[in-house]
C-alpha atoms as a PDB file:
ATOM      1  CA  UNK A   1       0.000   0.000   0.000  1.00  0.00           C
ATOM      2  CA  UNK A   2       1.152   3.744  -1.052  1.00  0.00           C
ATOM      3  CA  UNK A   3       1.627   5.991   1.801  1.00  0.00           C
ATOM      4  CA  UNK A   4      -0.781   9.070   1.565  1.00  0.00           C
ATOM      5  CA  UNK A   5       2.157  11.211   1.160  1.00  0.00           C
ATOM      6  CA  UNK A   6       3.673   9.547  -2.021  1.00  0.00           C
ATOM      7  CA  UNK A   7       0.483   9.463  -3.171  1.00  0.00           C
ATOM      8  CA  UNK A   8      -0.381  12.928  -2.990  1.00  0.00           C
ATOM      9  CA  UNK A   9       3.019  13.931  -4.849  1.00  0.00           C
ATOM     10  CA  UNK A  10       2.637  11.223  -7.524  1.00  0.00           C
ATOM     11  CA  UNK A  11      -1.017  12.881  -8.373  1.00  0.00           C
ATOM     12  CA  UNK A  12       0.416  16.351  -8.279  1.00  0.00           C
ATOM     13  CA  UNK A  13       3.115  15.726 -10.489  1.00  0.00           C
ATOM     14  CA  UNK A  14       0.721  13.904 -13.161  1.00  0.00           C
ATOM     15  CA  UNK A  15      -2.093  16.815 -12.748  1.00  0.00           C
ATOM     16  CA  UNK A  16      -1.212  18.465 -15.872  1.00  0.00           C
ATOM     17  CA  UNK A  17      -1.161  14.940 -18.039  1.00  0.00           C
ATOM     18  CA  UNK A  18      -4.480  13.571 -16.337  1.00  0.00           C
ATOM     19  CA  UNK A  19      -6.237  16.911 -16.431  1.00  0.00           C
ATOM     20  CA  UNK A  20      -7.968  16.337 -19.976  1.00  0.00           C
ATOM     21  CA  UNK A  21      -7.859  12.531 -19.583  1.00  0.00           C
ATOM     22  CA  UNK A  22      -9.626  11.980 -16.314  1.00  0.00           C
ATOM     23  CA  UNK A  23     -12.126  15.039 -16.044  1.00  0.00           C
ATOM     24  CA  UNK A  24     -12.860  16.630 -19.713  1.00  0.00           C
ATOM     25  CA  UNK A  25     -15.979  17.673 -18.383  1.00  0.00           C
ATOM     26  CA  UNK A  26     -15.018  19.402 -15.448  1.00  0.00           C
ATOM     27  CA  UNK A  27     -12.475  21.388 -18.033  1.00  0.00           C
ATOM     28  CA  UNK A  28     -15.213  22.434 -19.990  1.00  0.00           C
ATOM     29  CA  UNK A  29     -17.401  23.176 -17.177  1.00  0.00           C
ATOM     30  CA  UNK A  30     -14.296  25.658 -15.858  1.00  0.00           C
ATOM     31  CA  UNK A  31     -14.011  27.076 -19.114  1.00  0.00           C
ATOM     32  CA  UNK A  32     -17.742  27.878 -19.424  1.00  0.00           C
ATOM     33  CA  UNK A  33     -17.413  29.851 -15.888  1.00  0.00           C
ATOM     34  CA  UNK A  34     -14.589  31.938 -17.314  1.00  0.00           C
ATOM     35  CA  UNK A  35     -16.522  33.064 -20.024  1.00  0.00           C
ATOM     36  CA  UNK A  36     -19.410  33.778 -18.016  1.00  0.00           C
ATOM     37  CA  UNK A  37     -17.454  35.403 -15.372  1.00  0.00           C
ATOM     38  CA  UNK A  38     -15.399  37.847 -18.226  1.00  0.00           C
ATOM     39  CA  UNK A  39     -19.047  38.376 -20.011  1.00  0.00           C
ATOM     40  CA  UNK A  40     -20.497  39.465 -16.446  1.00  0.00           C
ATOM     41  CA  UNK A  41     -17.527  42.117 -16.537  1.00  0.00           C
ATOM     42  CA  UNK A  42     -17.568  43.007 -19.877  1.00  0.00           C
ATOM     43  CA  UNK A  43     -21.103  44.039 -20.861  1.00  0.00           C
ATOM     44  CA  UNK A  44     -21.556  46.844 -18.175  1.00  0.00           C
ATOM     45  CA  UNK A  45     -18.049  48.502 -19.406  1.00  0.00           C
ATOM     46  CA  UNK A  46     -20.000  47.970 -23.422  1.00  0.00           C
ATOM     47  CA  UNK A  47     -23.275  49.601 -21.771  1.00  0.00           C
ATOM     48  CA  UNK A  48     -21.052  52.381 -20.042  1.00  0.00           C
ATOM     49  CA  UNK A  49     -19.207  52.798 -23.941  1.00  0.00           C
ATOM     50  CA  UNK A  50     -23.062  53.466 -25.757  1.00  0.00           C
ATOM     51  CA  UNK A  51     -24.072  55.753 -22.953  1.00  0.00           C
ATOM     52  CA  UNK A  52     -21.076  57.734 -23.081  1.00  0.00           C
ATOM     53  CA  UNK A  53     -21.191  58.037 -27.233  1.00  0.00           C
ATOM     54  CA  UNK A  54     -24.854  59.028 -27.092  1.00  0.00           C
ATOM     55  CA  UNK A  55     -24.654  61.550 -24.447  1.00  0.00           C
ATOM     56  CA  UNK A  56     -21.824  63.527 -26.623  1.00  0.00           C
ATOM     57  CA  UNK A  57     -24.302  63.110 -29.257  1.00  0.00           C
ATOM     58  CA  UNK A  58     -26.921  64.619 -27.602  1.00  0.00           C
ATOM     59  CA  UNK A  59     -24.363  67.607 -26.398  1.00  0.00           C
ATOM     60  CA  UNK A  60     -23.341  68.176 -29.733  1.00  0.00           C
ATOM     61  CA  UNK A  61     -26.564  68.361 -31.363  1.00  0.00           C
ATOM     62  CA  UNK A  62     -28.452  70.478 -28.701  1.00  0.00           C
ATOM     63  CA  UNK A  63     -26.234  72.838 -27.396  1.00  0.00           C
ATOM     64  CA  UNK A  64     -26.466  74.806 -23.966  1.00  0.00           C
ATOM     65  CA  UNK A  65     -27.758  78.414 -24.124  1.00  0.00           C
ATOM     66  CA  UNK A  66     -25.595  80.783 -22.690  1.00  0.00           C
ATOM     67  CA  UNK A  67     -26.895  84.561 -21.602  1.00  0.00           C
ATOM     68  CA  UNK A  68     -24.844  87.031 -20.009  1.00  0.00           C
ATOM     69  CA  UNK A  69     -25.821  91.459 -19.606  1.00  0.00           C
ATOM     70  CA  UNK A  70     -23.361  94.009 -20.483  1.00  0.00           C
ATOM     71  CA  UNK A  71     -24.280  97.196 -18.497  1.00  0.00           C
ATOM     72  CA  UNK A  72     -23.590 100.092 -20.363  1.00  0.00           C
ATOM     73  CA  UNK A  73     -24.718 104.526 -20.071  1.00  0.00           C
ATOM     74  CA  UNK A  74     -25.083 105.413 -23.767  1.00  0.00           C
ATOM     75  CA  UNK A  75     -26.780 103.569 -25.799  1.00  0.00           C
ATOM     76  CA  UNK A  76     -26.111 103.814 -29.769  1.00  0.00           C
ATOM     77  CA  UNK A  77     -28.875 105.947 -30.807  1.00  0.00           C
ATOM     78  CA  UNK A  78     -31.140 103.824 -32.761  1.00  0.00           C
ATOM     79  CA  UNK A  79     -33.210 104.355 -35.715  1.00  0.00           C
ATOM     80  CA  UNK A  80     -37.092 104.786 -35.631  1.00  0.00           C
ATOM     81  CA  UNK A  81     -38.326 104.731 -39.021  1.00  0.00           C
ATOM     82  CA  UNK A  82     -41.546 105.687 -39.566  1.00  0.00           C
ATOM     83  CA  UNK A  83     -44.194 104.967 -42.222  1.00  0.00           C
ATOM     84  CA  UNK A  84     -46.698 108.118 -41.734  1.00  0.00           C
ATOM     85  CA  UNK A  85     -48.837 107.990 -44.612  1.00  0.00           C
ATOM     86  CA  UNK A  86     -50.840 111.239 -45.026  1.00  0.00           C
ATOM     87  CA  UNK A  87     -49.910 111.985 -41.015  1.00  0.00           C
ATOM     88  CA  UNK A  88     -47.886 114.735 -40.181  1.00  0.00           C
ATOM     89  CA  UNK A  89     -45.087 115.168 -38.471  1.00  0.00           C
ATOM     90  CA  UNK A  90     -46.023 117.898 -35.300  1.00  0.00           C
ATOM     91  CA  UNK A  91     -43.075 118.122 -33.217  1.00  0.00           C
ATOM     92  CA  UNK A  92     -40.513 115.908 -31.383  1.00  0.00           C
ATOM     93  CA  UNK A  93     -38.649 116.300 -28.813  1.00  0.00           C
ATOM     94  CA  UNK A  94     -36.075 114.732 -25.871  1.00  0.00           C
ATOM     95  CA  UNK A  95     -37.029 114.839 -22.595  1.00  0.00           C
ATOM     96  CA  UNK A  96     -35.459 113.315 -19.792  1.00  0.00           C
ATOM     97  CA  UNK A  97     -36.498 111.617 -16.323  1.00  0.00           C
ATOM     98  CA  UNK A  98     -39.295 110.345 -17.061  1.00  0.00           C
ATOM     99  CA  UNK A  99     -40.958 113.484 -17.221  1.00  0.00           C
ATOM    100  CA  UNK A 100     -42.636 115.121 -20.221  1.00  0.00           C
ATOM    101  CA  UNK A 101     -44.129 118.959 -20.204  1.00  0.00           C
ATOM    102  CA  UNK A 102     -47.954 119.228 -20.467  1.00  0.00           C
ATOM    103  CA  UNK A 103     -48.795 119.445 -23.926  1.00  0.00           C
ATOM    104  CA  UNK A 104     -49.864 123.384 -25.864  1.00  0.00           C
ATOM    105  CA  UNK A 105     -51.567 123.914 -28.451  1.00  0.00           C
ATOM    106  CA  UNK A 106     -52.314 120.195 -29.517  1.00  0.00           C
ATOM    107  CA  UNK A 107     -52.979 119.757 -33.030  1.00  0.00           C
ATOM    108  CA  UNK A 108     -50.942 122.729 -33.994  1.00  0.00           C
ATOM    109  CA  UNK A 109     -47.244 122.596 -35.531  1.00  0.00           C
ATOM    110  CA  UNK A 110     -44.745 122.823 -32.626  1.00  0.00           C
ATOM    111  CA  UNK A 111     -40.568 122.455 -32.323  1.00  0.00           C
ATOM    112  CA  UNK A 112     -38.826 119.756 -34.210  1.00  0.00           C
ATOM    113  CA  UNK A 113     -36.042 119.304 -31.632  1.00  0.00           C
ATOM    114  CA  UNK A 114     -34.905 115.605 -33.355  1.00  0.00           C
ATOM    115  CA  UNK A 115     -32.706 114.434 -36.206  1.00  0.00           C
ATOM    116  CA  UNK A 116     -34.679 113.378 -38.716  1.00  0.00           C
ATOM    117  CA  UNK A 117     -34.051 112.136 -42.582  1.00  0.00           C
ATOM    118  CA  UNK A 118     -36.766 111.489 -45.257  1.00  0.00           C
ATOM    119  CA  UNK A 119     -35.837 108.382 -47.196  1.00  0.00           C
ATOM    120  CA  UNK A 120     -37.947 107.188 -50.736  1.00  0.00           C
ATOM    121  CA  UNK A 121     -36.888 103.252 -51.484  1.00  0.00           C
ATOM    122  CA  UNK A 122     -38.537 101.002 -53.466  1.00  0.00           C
ATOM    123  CA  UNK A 123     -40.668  98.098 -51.424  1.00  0.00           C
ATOM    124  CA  UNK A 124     -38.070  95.438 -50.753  1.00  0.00           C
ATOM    125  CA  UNK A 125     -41.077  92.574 -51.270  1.00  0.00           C
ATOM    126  CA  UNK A 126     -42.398  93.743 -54.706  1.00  0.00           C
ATOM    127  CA  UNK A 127     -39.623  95.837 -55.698  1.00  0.00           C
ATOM    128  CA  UNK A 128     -42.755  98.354 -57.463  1.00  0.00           C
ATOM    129  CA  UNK A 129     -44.300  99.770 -54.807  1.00  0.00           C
ATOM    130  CA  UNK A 130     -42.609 102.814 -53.079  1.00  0.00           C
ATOM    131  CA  UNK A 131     -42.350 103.449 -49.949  1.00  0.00           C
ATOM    132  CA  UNK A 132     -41.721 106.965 -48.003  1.00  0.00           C
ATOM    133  CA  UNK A 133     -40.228 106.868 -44.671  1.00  0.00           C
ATOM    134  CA  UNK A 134     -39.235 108.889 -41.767  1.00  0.00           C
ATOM    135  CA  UNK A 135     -36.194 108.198 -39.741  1.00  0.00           C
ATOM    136  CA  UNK A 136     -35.395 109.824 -36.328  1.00  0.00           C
ATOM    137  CA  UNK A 137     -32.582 109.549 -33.781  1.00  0.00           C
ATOM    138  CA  UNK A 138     -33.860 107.441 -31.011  1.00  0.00           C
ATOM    139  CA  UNK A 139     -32.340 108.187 -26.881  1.00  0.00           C
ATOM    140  CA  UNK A 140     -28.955 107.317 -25.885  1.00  0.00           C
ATOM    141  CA  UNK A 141     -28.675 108.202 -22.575  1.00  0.00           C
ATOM    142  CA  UNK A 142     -30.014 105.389 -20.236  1.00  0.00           C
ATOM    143  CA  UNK A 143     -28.954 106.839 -17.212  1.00  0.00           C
ATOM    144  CA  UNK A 144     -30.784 109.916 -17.344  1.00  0.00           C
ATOM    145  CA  UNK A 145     -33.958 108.477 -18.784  1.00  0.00           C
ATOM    146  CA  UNK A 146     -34.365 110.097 -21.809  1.00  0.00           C
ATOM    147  CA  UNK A 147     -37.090 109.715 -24.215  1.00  0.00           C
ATOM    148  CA  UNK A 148     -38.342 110.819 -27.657  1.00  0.00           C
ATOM    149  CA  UNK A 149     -41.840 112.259 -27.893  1.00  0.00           C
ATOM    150  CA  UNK A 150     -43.458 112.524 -31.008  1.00  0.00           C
ATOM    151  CA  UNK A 151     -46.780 113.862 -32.291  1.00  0.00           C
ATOM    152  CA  UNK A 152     -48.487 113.263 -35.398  1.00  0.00           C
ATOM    153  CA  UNK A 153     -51.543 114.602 -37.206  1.00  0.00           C
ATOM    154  CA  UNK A 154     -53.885 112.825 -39.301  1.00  0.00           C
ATOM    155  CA  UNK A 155     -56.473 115.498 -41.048  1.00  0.00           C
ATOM    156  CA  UNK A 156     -59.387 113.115 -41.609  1.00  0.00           C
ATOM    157  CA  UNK A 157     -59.570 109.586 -42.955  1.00  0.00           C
ATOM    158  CA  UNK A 158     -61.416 107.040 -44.712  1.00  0.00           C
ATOM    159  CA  UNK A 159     -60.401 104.019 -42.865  1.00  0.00           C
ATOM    160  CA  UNK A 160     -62.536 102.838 -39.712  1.00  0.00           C
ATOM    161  CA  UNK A 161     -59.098 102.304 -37.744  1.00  0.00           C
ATOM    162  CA  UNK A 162     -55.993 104.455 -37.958  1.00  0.00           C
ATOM    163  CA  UNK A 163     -52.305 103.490 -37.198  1.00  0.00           C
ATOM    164  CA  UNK A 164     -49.154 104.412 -37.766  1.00  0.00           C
ATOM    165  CA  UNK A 165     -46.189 101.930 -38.888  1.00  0.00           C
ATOM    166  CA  UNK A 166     -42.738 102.226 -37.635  1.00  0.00           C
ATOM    167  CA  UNK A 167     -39.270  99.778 -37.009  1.00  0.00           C
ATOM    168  CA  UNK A 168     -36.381  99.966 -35.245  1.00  0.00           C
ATOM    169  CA  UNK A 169     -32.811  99.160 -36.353  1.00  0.00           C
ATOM    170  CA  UNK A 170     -29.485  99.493 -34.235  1.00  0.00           C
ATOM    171  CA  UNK A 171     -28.098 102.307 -35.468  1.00  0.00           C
ATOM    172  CA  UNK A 172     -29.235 105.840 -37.073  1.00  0.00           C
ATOM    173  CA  UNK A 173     -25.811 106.836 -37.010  1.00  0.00           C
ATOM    174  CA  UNK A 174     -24.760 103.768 -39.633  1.00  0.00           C
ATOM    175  CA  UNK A 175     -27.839 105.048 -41.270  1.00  0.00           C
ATOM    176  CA  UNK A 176     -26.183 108.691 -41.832  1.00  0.00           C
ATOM    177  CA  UNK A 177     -23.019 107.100 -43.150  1.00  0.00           C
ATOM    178  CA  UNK A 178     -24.379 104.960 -45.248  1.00  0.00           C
ATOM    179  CA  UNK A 179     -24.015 106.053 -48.926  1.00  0.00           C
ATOM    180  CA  UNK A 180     -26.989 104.082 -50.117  1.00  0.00           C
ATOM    181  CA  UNK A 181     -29.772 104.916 -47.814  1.00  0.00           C
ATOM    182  CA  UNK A 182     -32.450 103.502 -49.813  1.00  0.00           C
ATOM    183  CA  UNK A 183     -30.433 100.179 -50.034  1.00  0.00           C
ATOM    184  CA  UNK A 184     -29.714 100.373 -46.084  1.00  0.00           C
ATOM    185  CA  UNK A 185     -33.334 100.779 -45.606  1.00  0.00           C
ATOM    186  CA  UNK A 186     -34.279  97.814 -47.803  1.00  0.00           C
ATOM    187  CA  UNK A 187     -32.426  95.744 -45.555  1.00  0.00           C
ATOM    188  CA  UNK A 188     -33.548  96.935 -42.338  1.00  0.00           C
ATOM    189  CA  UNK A 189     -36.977  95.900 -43.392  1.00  0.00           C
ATOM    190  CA  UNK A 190     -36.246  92.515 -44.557  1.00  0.00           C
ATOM    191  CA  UNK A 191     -34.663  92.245 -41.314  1.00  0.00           C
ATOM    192  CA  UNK A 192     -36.743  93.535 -38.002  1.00  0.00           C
ATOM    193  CA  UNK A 193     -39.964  93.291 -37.422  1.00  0.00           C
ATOM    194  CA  UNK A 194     -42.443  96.503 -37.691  1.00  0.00           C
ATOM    195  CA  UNK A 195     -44.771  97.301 -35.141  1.00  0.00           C
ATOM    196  CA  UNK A 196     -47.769  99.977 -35.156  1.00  0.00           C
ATOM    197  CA  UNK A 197     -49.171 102.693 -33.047  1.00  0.00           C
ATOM    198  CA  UNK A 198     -52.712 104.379 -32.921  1.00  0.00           C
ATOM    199  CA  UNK A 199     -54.517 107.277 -32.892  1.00  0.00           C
ATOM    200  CA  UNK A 200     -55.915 109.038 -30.114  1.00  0.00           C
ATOM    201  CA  UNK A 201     -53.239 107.354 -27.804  1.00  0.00           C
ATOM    202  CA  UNK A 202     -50.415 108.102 -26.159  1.00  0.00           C
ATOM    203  CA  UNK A 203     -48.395 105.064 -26.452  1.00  0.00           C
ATOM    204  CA  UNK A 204     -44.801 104.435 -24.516  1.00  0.00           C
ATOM    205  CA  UNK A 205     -42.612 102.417 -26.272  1.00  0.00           C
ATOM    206  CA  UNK A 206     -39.631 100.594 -23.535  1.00  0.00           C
ATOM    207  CA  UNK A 207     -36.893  99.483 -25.828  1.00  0.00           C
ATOM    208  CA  UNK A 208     -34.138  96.866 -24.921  1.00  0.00           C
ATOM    209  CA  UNK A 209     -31.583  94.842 -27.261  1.00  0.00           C
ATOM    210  CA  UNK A 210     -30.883  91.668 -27.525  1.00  0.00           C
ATOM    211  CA  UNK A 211     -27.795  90.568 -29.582  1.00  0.00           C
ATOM    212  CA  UNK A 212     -27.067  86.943 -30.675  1.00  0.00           C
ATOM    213  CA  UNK A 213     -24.150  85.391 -31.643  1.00  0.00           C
ATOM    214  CA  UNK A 214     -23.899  83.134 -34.246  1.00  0.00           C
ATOM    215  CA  UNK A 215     -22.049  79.915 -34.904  1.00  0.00           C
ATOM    216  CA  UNK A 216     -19.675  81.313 -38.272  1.00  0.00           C
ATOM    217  CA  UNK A 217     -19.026  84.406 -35.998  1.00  0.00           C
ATOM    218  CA  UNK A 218     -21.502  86.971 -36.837  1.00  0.00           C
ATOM    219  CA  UNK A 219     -24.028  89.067 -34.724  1.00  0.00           C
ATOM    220  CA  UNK A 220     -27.631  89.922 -34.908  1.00  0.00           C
ATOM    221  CA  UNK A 221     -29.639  92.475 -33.041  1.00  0.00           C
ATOM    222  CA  UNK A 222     -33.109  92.107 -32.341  1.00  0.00           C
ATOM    223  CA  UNK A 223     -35.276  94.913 -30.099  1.00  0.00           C
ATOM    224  CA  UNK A 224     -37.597  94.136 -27.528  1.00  0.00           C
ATOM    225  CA  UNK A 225     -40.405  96.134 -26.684  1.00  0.00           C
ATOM    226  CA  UNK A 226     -43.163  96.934 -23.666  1.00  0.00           C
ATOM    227  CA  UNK A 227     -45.717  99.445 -24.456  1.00  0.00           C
ATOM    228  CA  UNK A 228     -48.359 100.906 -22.442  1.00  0.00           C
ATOM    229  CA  UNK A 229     -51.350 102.975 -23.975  1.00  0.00           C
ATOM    230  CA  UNK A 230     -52.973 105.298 -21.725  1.00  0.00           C
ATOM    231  CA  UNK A 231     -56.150 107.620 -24.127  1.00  0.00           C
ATOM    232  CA  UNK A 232     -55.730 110.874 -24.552  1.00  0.00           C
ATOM    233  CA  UNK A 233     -58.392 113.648 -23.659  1.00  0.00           C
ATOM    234  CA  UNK A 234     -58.757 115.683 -26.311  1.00  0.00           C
ATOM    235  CA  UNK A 235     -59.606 119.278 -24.765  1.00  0.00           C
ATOM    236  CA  UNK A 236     -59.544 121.237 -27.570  1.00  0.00           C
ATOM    237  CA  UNK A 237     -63.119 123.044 -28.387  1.00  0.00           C
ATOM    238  CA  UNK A 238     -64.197 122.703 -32.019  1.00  0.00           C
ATOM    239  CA  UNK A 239     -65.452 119.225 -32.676  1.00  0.00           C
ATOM    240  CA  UNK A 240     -62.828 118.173 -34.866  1.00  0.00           C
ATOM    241  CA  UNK A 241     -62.185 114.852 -37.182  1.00  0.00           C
ATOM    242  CA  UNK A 242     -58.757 114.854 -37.112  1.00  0.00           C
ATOM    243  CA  UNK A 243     -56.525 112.687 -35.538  1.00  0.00           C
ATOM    244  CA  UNK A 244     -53.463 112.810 -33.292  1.00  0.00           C
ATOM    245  CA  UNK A 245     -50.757 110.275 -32.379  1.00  0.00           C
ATOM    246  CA  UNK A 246     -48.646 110.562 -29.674  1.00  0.00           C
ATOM    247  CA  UNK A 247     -45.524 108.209 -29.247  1.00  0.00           C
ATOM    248  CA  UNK A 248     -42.781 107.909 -26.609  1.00  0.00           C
ATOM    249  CA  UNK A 249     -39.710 106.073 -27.128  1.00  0.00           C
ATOM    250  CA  UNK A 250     -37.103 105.173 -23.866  1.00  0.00           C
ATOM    251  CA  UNK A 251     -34.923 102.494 -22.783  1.00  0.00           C
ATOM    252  CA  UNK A 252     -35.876 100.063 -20.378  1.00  0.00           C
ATOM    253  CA  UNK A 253     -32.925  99.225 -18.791  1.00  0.00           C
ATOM    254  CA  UNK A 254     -28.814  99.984 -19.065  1.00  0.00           C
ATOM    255  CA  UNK A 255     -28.380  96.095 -19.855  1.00  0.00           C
ATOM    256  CA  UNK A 256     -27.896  94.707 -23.040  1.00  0.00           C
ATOM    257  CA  UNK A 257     -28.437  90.657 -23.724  1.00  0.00           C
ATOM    258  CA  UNK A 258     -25.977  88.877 -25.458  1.00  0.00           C
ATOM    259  CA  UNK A 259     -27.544  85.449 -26.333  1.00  0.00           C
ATOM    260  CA  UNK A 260     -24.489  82.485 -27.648  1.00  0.00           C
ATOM    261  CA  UNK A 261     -24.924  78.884 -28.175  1.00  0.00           C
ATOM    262  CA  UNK A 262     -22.208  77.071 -26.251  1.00  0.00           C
ATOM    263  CA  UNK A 263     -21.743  73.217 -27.340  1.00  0.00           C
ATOM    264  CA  UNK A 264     -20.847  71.480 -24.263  1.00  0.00           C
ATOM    265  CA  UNK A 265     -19.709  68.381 -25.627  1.00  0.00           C
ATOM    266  CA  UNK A 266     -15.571  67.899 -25.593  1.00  0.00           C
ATOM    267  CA  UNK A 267     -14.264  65.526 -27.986  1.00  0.00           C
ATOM    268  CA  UNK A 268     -10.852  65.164 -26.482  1.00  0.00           C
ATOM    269  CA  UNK A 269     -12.512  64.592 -23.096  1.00  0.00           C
ATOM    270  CA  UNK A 270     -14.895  61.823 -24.711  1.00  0.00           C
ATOM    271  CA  UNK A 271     -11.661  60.231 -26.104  1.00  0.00           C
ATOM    272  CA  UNK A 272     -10.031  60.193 -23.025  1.00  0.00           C
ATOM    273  CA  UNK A 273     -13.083  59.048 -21.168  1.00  0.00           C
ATOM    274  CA  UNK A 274     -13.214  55.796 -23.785  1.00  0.00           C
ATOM    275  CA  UNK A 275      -9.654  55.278 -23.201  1.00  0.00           C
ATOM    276  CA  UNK A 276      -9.935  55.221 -19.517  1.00  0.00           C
ATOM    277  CA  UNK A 277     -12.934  52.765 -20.198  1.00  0.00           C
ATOM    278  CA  UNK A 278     -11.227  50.294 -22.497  1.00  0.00           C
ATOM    279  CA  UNK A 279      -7.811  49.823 -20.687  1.00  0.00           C
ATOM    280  CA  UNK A 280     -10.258  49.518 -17.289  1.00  0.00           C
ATOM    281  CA  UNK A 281     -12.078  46.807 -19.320  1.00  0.00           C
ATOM    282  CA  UNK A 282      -9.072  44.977 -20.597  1.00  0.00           C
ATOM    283  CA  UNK A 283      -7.595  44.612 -16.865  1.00  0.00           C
ATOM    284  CA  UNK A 284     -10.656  43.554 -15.261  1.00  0.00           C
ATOM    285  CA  UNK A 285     -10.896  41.050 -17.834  1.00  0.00           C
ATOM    286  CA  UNK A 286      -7.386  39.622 -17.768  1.00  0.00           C
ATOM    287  CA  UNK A 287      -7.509  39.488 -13.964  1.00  0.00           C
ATOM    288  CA  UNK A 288     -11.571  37.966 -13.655  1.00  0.00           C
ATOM    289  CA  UNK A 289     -10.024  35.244 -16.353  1.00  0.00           C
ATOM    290  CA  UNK A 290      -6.742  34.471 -14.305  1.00  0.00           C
ATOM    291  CA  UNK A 291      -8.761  34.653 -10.888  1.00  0.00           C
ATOM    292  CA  UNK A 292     -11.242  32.119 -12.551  1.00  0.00           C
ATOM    293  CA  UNK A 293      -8.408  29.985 -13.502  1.00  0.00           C
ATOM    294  CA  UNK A 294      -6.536  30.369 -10.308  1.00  0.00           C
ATOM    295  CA  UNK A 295      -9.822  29.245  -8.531  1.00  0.00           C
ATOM    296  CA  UNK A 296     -10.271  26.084 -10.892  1.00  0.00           C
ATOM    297  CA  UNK A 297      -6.609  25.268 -10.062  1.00  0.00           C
ATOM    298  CA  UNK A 298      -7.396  25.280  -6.807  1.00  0.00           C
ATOM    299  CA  UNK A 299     -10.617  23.290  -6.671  1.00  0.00           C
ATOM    300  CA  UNK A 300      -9.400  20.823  -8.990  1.00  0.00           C
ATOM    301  CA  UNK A 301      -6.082  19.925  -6.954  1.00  0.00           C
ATOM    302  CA  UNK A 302      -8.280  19.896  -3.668  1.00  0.00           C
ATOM    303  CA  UNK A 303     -10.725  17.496  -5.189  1.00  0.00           C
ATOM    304  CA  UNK A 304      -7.597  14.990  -6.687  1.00  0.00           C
ATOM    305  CA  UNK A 305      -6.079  15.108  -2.946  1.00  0.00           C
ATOM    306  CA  UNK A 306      -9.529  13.996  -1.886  1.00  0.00           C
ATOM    307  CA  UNK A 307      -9.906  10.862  -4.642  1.00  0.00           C
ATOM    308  CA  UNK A 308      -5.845   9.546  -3.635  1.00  0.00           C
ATOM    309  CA  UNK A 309      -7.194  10.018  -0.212  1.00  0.00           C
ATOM    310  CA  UNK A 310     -10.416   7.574  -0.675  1.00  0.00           C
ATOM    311  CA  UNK A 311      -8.839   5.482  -3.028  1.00  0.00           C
ATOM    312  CA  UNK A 312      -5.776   4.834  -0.172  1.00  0.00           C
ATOM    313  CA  UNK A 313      -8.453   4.439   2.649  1.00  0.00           C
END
């Protein structure tokens, strides 16, 4: 009889030989377990791969919207351009804190205290029609509240409703420089929106700008506007059928908006992410697939100690 020590190192010494001889199931059965054990560490690291390619994705195709205020005292004196008709111009003037002088002799001519231009163009949308406008410099100085009232008179009309038609651009100084008005004009009215005031109103226009930055580098300006209409008591004693406009132009605030679409998404950091992910994946691979084999090592000499030890007793 073999002592249980020779035996033991006889069976260690032939584990390698006997391993596919004596249990070929128990080496597939190991083998199965390492594949099951790297898939159970691979497919979260996959999962975290997809989630990380489709969030840049989303990043790069909706980008983050970034606002930031620029606080300024003067203003560039914008451009009011209106589109009178058969009203006429009655005065203008600036005024400042808020505060404008009761009105005399409403109805009548007064001062023209603006800068104003007449400008003929041709209608940029039919090219045929034209069009007569009236440009004035708008307020600059936000600090001291300054305004621009205007008054207009309409000697009867046909229409049931009566309105005047005016836009703002940026600048009624470009305007002046410009050596093709009508052209400039063209373009400011394929570009802002016009707006519209009525008769027997006084309406106050609060202005503030909003500039956006585009993606090849270039800047639009767009105004905003509140108004508030308050109806004006006509005191004069005739019955008349006339009609006067009054308008008020101001800044709301010193701030201007500066609106910029800022794409979040980092393609050197997504690289470096995937990088991170992928060695991460290939050691905790290697080392579940050697800990799996270690373990089978293990188990298997154990269990071959056991059988000598039966097979002696």
């Amino acid at each position: 009889m073999l002592r249980p020590e020779v035996s033991a190192s006889y069976q260690e010494l032939s584990e390698d030989v006997e391993r596919a001889s004596e249990n070929p199931t128990e080496e597939r059965g190991g083998e199965m377990e390492v594949h099951e054990d790297t898939n159970s560490v691979i497919l979260p690291a996959v999962f975290l791969v997809y989630q990380t390619i489709s969030d840049f994705r989303e990043k790069l195709n909706h980008p983050v919207m970034s606002v930031s205020y620029k606080e300024v005292s003067l203003y560039d004196a914008p451009g009011i351009a209106f589109y009178p008709g058969k009203a006429q111009l009655l005065s203008c003037k600036h005024h400042y804190y808020d505060h404008i002088p009761p009105l005399i002799n409403p109805g009548q001519p007064g001062d023209i205290e603006c800068t104003t231009q007449r400008i003929n163009y041709t209608d940029p949308f039919t090219n045929q029609t034209m069009k007569y406008a009236l440009v004035v410099q708008g307020p600059r100085d936000v600090k001291k509240k300054e305004l621009v009232f205007l008054q207009f008179h309409l000697n009867g009309t046909d229409q049931d409703f009566s309105a005047i038609d005016y836009l703002l651009f940026s600048s009624f100084q470009e305007f002046i420089n410009s050596p093709e008005k009508a052209e400039f004009m063209k373009d400011c009215e394929s570009s802002y929106s016009s707006w519209k005031f009525s008769g027997g109103f006084r309406t106050w226009v609060k202005m503030s700008l909003v500039k956006t930055k585009e993606e090849d580098g270039s800047e639009t300006v767009e105004f905003k506007q509140e108004t508030s209409v308050v109806n004006y008591i006509d005191q004069r004693t005739k019955a008349r059928s006339d009609q006067l406009f009054f308008v008020v132009f101001e800044w709301k605030d010193p701030f201007i908006q500066t609106v910029q679409d800022i794409i979040t998404a980092n393609p050197w950091n997504m690289i470096a992410l995937l990088c991170g992910i992928f060695l991460a994946l290939f050691k905790a691979a290697d080392f579940a697939k050697l800990s799996v084999k270690w373990m089978i090592k293990i188990r298997k000499r154990h269990l071959k100690r056991s059988q000598a030890m039966n097979h002696i007793n």
